[in-house]
Protein backbone atom coordinates (compact mmCIF):
# COMPACT_ATOMS: atom_id res chain seq x y z
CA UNK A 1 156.11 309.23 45.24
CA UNK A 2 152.57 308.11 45.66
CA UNK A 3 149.70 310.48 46.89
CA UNK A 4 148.14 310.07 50.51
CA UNK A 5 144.97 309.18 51.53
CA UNK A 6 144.21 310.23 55.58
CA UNK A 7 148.05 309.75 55.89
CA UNK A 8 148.06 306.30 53.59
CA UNK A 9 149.68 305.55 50.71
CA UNK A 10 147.45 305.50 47.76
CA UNK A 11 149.86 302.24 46.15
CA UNK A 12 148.70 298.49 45.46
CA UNK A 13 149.51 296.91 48.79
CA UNK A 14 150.03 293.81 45.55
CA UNK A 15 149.91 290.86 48.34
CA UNK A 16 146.31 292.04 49.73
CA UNK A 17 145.24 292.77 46.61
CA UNK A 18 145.80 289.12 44.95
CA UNK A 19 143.90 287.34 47.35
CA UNK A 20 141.09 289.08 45.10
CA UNK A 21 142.82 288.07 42.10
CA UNK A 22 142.34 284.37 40.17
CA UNK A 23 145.06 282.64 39.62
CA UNK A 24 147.48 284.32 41.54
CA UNK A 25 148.92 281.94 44.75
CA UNK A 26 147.53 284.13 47.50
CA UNK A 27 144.06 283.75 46.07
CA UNK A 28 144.39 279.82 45.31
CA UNK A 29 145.37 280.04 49.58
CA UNK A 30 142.55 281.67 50.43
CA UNK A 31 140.05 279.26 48.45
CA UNK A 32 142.54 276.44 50.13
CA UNK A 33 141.77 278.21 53.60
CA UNK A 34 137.67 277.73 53.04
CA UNK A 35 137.48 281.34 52.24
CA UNK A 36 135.53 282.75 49.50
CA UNK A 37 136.99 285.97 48.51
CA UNK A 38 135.37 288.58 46.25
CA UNK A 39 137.08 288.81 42.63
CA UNK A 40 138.41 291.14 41.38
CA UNK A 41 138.68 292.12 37.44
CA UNK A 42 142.06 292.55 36.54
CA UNK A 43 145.54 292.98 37.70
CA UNK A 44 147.67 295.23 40.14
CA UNK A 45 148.21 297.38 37.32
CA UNK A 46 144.47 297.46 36.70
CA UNK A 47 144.11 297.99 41.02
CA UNK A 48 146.84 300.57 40.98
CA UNK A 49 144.91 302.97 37.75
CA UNK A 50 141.43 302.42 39.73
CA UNK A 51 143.14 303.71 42.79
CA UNK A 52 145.20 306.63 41.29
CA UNK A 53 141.15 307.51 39.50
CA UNK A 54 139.04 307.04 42.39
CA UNK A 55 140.97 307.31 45.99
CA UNK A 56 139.78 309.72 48.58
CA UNK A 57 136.32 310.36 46.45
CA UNK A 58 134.59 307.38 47.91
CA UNK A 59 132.61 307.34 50.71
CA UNK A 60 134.54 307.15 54.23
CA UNK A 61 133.19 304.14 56.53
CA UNK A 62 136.19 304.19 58.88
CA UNK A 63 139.61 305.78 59.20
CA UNK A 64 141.20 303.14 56.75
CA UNK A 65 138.00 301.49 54.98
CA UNK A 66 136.36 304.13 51.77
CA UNK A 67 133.64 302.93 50.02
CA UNK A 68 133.53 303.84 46.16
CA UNK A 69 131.45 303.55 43.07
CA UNK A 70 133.88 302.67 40.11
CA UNK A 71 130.64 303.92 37.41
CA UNK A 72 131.73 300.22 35.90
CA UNK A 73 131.93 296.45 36.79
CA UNK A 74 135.01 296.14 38.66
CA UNK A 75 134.48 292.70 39.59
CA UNK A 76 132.05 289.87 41.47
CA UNK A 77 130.66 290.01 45.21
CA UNK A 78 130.62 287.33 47.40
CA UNK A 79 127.48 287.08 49.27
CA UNK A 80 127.76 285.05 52.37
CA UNK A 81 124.53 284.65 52.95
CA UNK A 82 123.52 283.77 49.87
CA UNK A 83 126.96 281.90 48.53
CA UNK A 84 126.46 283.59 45.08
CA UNK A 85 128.94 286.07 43.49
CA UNK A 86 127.31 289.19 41.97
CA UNK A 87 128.99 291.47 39.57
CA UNK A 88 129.31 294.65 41.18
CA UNK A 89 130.82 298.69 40.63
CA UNK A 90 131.34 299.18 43.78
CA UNK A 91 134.13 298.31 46.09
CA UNK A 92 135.79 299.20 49.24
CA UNK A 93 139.54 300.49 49.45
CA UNK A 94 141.55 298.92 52.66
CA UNK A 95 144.31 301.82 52.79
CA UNK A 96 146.94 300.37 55.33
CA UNK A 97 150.60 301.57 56.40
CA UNK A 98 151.70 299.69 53.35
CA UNK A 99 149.64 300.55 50.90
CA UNK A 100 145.93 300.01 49.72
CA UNK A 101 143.63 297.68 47.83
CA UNK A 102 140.37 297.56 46.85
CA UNK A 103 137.55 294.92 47.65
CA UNK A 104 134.63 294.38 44.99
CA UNK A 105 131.52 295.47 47.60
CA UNK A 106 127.92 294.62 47.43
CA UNK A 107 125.91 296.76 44.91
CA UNK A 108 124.04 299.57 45.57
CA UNK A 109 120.07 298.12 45.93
């Protein structure tokens, strides 16, 4: 049984999750789509111990969105503007019906 987050699951939702992740075929879709995702470091596994650590101690931007400093790299941010990826401790968590996964984020200035 996995602990809740407002009412969310606090469990990789795995699918979401890999479009952060390299090499995995919902990423290599996204990149085929013209999107430029942020990257993650690691795996679901990895995902699933930040989230188990960290979720519900972020910040709350919306009901589902919670913005959190991991106190580590936990992967690269894509700036839009910019087109650069920046390595990053922050990220956001999605939580979702489903499950949750978490977004590298811009840094902190």
């Amino acid at each position: 049984m996995y602990r809740e987050v407002h009412g969310f699951p606090v469990k990789v939702q795995s699918g979401a999750q890999e479009k952060h992740i390299p090499d995995t075929p919902n990423y290599k879709q996204e990149l085929a789509n013209g999107k430029n995702k942020s990257i993650f470091y690691g795996d679901n596994k990895i995902a699933q111990e930040l989230l188990d650590k960290f979720a519900g101690k972020g910040t709350t931007v919306t009901k589902n969105k919670e913005r959190v400093d991991f106190g580590k790299p936990i992967g690269k941010y894509y700036d839009t503007v910019t087109g650069q990826y920046i390595e990053t401790n922050r990220g956001m968590i999605h939580y979702g019906k489903d499950g949750a996964h978490i977004v590298p984020a811009k840094p902190s200035e």
